[in-house]
Protein backbone atom coordinates (compact mmCIF):
# COMPACT_ATOMS: atom_id res chain seq x y z
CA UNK A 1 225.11 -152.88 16.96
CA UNK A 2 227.65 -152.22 19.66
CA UNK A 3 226.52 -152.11 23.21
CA UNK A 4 228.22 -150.47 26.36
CA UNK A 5 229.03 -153.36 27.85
CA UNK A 6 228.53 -152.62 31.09
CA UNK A 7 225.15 -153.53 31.75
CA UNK A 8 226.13 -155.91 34.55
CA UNK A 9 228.03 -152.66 36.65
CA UNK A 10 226.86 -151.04 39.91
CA UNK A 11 226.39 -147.81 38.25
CA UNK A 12 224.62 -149.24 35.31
CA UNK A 13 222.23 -150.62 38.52
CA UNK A 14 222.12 -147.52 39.87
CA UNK A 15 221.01 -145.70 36.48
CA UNK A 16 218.34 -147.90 35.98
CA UNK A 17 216.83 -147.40 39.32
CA UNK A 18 217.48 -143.71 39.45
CA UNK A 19 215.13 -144.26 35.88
CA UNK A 20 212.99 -146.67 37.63
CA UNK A 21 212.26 -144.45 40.81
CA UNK A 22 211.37 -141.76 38.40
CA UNK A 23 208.92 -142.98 35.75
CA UNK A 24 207.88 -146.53 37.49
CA UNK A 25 204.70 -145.91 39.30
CA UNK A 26 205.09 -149.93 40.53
CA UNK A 27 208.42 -148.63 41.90
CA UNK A 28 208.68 -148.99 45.96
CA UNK A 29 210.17 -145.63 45.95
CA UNK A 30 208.19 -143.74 43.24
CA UNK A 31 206.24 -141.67 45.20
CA UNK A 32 209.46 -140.08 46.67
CA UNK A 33 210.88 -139.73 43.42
CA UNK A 34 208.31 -139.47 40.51
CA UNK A 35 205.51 -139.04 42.71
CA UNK A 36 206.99 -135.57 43.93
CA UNK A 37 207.67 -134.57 40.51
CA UNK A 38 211.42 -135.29 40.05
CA UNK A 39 212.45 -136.17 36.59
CA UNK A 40 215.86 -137.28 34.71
CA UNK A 41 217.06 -135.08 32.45
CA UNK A 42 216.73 -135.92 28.92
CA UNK A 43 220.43 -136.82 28.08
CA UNK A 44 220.46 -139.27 30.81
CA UNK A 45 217.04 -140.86 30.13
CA UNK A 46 217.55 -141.49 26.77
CA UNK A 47 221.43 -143.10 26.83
CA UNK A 48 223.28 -144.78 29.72
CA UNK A 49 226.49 -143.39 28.18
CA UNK A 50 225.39 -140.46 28.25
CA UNK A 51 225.19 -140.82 31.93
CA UNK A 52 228.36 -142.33 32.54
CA UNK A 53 230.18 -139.86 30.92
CA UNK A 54 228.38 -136.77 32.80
CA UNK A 55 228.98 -138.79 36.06
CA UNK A 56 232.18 -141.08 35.70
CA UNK A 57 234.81 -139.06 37.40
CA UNK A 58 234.41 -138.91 41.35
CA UNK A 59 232.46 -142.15 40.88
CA UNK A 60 233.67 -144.72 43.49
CA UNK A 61 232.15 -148.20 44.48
CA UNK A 62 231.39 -146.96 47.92
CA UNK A 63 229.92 -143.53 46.76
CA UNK A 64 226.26 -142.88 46.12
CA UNK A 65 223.77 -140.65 43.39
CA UNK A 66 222.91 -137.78 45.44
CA UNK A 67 220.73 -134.89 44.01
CA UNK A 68 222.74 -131.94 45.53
CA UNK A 69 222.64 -128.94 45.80
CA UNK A 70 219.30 -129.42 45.46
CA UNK A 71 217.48 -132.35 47.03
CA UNK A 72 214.07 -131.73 45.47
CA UNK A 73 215.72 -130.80 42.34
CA UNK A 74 215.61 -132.91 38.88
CA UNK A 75 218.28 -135.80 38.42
CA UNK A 76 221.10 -133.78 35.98
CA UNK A 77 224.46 -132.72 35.66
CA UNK A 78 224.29 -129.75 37.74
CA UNK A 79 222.65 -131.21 40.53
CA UNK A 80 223.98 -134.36 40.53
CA UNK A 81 226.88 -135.77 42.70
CA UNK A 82 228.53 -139.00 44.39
CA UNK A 83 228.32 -138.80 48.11
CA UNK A 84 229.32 -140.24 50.92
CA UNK A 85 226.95 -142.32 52.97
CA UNK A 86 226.80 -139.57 55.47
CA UNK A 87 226.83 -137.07 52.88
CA UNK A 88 223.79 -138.10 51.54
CA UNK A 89 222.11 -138.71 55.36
CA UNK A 90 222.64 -135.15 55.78
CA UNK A 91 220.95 -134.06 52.88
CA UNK A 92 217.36 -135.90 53.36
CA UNK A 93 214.05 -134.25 53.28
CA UNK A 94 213.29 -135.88 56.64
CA UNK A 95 216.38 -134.33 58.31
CA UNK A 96 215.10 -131.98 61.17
CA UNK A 97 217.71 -128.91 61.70
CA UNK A 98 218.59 -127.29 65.20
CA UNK A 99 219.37 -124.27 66.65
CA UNK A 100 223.21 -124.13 67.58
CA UNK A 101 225.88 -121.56 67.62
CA UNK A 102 223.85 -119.12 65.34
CA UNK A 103 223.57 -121.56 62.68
CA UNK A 104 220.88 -124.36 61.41
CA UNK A 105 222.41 -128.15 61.73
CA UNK A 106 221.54 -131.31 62.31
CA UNK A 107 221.85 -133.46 65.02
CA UNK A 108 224.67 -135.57 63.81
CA UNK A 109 226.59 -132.37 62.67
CA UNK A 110 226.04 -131.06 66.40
CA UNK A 111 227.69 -134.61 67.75
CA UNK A 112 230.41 -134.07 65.00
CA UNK A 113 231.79 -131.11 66.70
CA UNK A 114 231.06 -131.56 70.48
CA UNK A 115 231.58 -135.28 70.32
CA UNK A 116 228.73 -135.91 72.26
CA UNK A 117 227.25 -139.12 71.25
CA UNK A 118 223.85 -138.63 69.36
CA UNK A 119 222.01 -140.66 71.92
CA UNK A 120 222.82 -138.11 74.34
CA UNK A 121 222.33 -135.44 72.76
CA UNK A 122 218.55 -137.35 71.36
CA UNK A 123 217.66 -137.90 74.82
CA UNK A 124 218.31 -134.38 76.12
CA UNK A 125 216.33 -133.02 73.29
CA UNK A 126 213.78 -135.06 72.91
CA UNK A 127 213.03 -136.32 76.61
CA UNK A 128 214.39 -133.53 78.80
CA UNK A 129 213.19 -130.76 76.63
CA UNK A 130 216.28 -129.14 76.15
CA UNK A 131 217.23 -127.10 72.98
CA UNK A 132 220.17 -128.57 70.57
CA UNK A 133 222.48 -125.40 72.58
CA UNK A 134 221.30 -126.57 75.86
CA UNK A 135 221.85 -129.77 75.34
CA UNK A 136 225.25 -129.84 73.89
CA UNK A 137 226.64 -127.25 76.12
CA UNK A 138 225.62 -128.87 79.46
CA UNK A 139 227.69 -131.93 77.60
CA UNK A 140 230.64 -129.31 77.40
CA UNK A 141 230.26 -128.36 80.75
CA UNK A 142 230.33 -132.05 81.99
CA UNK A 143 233.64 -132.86 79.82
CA UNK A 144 234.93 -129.90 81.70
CA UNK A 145 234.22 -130.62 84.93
CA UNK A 146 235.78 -134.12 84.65
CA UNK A 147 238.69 -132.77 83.79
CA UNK A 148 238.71 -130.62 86.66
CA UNK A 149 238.04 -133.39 89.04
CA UNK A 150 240.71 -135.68 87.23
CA UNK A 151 243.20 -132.54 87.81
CA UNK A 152 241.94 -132.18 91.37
CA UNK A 153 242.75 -135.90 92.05
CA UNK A 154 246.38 -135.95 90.94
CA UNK A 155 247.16 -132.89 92.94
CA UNK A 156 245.61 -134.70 95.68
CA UNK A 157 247.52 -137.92 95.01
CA UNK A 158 250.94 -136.19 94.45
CA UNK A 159 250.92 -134.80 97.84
CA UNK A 160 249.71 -138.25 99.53
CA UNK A 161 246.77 -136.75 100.70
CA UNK A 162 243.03 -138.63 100.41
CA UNK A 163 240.93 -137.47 97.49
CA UNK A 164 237.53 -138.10 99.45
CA UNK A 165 238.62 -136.65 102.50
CA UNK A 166 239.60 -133.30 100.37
CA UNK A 167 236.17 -132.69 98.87
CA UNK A 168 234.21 -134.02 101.22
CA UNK A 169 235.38 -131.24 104.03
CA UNK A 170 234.91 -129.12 100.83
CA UNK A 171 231.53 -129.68 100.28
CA UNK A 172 230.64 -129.99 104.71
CA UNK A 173 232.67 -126.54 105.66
CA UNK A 174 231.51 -124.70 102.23
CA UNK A 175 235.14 -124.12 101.58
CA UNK A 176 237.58 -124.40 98.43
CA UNK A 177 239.63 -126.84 97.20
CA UNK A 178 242.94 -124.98 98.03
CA UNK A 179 241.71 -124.69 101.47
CA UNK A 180 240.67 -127.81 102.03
CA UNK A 181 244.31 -128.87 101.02
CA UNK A 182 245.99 -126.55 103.23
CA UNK A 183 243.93 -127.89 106.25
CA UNK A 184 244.85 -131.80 105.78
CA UNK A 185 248.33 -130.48 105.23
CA UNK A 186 248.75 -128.90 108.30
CA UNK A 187 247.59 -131.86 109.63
CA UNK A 188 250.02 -133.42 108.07
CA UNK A 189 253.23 -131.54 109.61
C-alpha cells in the first residue's frame, strides 16, 4: 500500500491537530473547537490527501489554518484559508471591535492607520475612558501640534531669534506667534 509520504510535514501536523482539536475531547483545545460544535468536513477527515490537495496552493511555512470567512464555521474548503499571523489575530472570537470613523475595528486595525502605538491607544481607552475616536484623534491632534511647534522653532531659529523667549511672551501677553516675532524683531533693529 502506498502512503503519502509526508507524514513527517508541518501541514501533515497541522491536519492532525485541526482533527485532534475537533473530535479529541482529551485535546487542550477541544472545547474551543469540538466543544463549540465545529467539525471537519468529511473529505478532509477521512484522507490527508484529500486535504492537501483542497489546501496546497497559498500554503506557506509561515502561514496558518484559519477558518475564514467564518470563524465559528466548520473546517472545509469554503471556509478555509492560510493566514497571516495577524490575519488570523484579527479574526478571533475574543477580539473586541470599536467605534471609529463610522466603521467597527479593532484596536490593532485603529493603530494600523493612525500609527498610534496600541499601548496608547489601550491606555486611553481603557484607563482614561475615552472612546476608540477619542482616543485616536487626540493622538492626531498631538502629531499635529508637534509639527507645528517643530515648524515654529525653525522659523524662530532662521531668524536668530530665541525659541523660549517667543512663546513664552506668547503665552504671558495672550498674543500670537507672528506677533510675538515682530516684537523681538524690533528689538532686534
Amino acid at each position: 500500500m502506498k502512503t503519502h509520504g509526508m507524514s513527517k510535514t508541518r501541514i501533515y501536523r497541522i491536519w492532525r491537530n485541526m482533527i485532534n482539536r475537533c473530535y479529541n475531547k482529551n485535546n487542550y483545545d477541544y472545547n474551543n473547537y469540538g466543544g463549540k460544535g465545529v467539525k471537519v468536513c468529511e473529505r478532509w477527515l477521512i484522507k490527508f490527501d484529500d486535504f492537501y490537495t483542497d489546501t496546497k496552493e497559498g500554503y506557506s511555512d509561515d502561514l496558518t489554518l484559519d477558518r475564514f470567512p467564518d470563524k465559528n464555521g466548520n473546517y472545509e474548503p469554503s471556509n478555509c484559508r492560510w493566514a497571516t499571523p495577524k490575519e488570523q489575530a484579527n479574526n478571533r472570537n475574543s477580539n473586541v471591535f470599536y467605534d471609529y470613523n463610522g466603521s467597527k475595528m479593532q484596536l490593532g486595525e485603529i493603530c494600523d492607520l493612525t500609527g498610534i502605538s496600541y499601548s496608547k491607544l489601550e491606555t486611553r481607552i481603557r484607563i482614561l475612558g475615552m472612546t476608540a475616536q477619542q482616543a485616536a484623534d487626540i493622538g492626531s491632534s498631538l502629531k499635529k501640534r508637534k509639527e507645528v511647534t517643530n515648524s515654529m522653532k525653525y522659523e524662530v531659529s532662521k531668524l536668530g531669534l530665541n525659541y523660549r523667549s517667543v512663546t513664552q511672551r506668547m503665552y504671558d501677553k495672550k498674543i500670537t506667534f507672528e506677533d510675538s516675532v515682530n516684537y523681538y524683531l524690533q528689538k532686534i533693529k
